[in-house]
Structures are given as structure tokens and as C-alpha cells.
Protein backbone atom coordinates (compact mmCIF):
# COMPACT_ATOMS: atom_id res chain seq x y z
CA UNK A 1 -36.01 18.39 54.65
CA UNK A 2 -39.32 19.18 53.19
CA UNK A 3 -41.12 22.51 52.24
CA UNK A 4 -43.17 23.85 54.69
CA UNK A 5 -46.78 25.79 53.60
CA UNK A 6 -49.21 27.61 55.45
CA UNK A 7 -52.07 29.68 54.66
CA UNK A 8 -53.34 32.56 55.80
CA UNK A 9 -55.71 35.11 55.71
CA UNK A 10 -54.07 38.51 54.63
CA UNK A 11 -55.39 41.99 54.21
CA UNK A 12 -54.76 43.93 51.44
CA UNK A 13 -54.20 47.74 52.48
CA UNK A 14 -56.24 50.22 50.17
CA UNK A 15 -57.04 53.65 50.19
CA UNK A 16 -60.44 53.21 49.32
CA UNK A 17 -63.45 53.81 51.49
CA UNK A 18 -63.12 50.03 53.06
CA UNK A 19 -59.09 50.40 54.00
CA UNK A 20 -58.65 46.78 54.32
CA UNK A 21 -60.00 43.53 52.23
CA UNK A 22 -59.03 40.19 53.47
CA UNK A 23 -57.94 37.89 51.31
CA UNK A 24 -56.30 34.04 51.20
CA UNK A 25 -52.37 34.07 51.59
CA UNK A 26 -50.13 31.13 50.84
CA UNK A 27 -46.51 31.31 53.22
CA UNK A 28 -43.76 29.10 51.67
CA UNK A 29 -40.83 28.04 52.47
CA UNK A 30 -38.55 25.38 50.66
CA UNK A 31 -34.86 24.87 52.25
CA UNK A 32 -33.65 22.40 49.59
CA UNK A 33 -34.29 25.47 46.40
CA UNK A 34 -33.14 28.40 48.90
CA UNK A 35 -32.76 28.20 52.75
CA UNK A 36 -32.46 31.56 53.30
CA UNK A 37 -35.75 32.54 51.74
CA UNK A 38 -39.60 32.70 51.53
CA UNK A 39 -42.44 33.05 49.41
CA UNK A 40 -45.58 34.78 49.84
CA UNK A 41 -48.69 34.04 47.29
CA UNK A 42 -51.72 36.24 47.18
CA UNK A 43 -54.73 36.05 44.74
CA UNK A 44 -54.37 37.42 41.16
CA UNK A 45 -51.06 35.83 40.67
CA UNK A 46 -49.04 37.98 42.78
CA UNK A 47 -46.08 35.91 43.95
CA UNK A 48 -43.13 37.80 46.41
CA UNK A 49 -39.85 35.89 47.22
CA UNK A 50 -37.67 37.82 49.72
CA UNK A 51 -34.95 36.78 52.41
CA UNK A 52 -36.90 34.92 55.64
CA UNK A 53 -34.99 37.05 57.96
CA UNK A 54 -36.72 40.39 56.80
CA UNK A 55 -40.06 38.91 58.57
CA UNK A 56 -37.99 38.05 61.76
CA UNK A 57 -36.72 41.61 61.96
CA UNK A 58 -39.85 43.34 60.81
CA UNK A 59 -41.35 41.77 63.79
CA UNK A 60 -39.72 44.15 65.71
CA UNK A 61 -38.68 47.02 63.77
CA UNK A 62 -38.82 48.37 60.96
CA UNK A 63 -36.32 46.46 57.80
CA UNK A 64 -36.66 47.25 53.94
CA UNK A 65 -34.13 45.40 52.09
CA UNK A 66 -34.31 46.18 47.71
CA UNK A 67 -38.47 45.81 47.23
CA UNK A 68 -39.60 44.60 50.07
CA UNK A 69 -40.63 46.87 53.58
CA UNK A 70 -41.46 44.73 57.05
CA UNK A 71 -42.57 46.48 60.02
CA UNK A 72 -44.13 45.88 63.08
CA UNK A 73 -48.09 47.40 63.25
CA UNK A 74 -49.10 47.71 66.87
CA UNK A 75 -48.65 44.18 69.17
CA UNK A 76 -50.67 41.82 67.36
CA UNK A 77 -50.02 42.57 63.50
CA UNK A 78 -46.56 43.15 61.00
CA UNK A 79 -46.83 44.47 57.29
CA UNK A 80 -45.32 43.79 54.63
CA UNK A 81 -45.09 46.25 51.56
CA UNK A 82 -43.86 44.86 48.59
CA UNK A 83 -42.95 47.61 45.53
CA UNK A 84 -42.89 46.66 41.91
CA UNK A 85 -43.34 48.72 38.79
CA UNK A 86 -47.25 48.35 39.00
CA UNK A 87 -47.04 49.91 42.02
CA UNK A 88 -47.40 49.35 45.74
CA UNK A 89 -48.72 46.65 47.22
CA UNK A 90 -49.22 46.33 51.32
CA UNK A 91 -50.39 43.73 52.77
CA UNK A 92 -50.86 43.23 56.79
CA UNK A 93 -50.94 39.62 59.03
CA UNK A 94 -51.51 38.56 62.40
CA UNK A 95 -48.00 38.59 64.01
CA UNK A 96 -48.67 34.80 65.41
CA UNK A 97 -49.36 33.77 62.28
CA UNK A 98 -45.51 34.87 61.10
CA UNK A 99 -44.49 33.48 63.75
CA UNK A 100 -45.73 30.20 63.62
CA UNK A 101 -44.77 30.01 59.83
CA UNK A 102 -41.18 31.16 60.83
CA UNK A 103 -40.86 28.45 63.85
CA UNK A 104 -41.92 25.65 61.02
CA UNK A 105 -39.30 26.86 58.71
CA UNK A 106 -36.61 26.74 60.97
CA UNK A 107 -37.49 23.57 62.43
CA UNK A 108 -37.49 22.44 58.41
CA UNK A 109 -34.13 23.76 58.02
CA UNK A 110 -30.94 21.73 57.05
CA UNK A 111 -28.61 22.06 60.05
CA UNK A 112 -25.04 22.57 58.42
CA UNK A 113 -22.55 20.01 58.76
């Protein structure tokens, strides 16, 4: 099966005057090095691998699991807050664009034998 990428436009969550910048967002997925989880990339080097299912559920409700938050934000957007020791980092998408990126990866999944 092969990886599956998608990019998106994110925006980062602030508490300065602006509240939100947009910025470019890189979903990933690769079954073959772990098909259980996903990869977000978003400018400055900030890289966040976290179980797949967390966006599914977040969708919905709200899920944290270790450093990573997902929760849905009104109809038509989901966060995700990722926690590190630098600090806090939230970051909000369309919810069709999640779920697009989650249909691919499941479609790219290896179906067990």
C-alpha cells in the first residue's frame, strides 16, 4: 500500500490581537512504517505523530490521549492541541478536510489476512 499525503491549510490558535493565522499543513499517513498512525507537519519544523483514531473520535467528542487533545469546534471545524515542553500548540482544520484525509488512509490500509 502506499503513503497517502494531503495538504492543508491550518490555523494556528494565538492569543494575540489576530486569534488565528493560517498557515500550510502537511497530513500523512504511511501504513507500511505504522498503520495505526498519522503525522501532521506545520511550518517551522514542527512535526506531531499521534494514533489516527484520535482524529476520528475528536470529530465527535472530545479525546486526549498522552500529548495530544482532539475535539470537535462547532459543525464545520475539529482542533487539535498538541503539548510539548515549549509549550502549547493548537491548531484548528476544516472538519471535511479530516475527513477526506481519514477516508484516503483507510482506503490505503493493509486489510489483515
Amino acid at each position: 500500500m502506499s503513503a497517502v499525503e494531503q495538504y492543508a491549510r491550518a490555523h494556528i490558535v494565538t492569543d494575540s490581537a489576530d486569534g488565528h493565522r493560517a498557515v500550510p499543513a502537511i497530513l500523512h499517513y504511511d501504513p507500511e512504517a505504522d498503520p495505526h498512525a498519522m503525522r501532521i507537519d506545520l511550518p517551522g519544523g514542527h512535526t506531531w505523530t499521534f494514533e489516527r483514531r484520535l482524529v476520528e473520535e475528536g470529530l465527535l467528542a472530545p479525546v486526549t490521549e498522552g500529548d495530544v487533545r482532539v475535539w470537535p469546534c462547532g459543525r464545520v471545524q475539529v482542533v487539535v492541541e498538541f503539548h510539548s515542553r515549549e509549550g502549547v500548540e493548537v491548531v484548528q482544520f476544516d472538519s471535511a478536510v479530516m475527513v477526506r484525509f481519514l477516508r484516503r488512509t483507510h482506503a490505503a490500509t493493509p486489510v489483515p489476512h
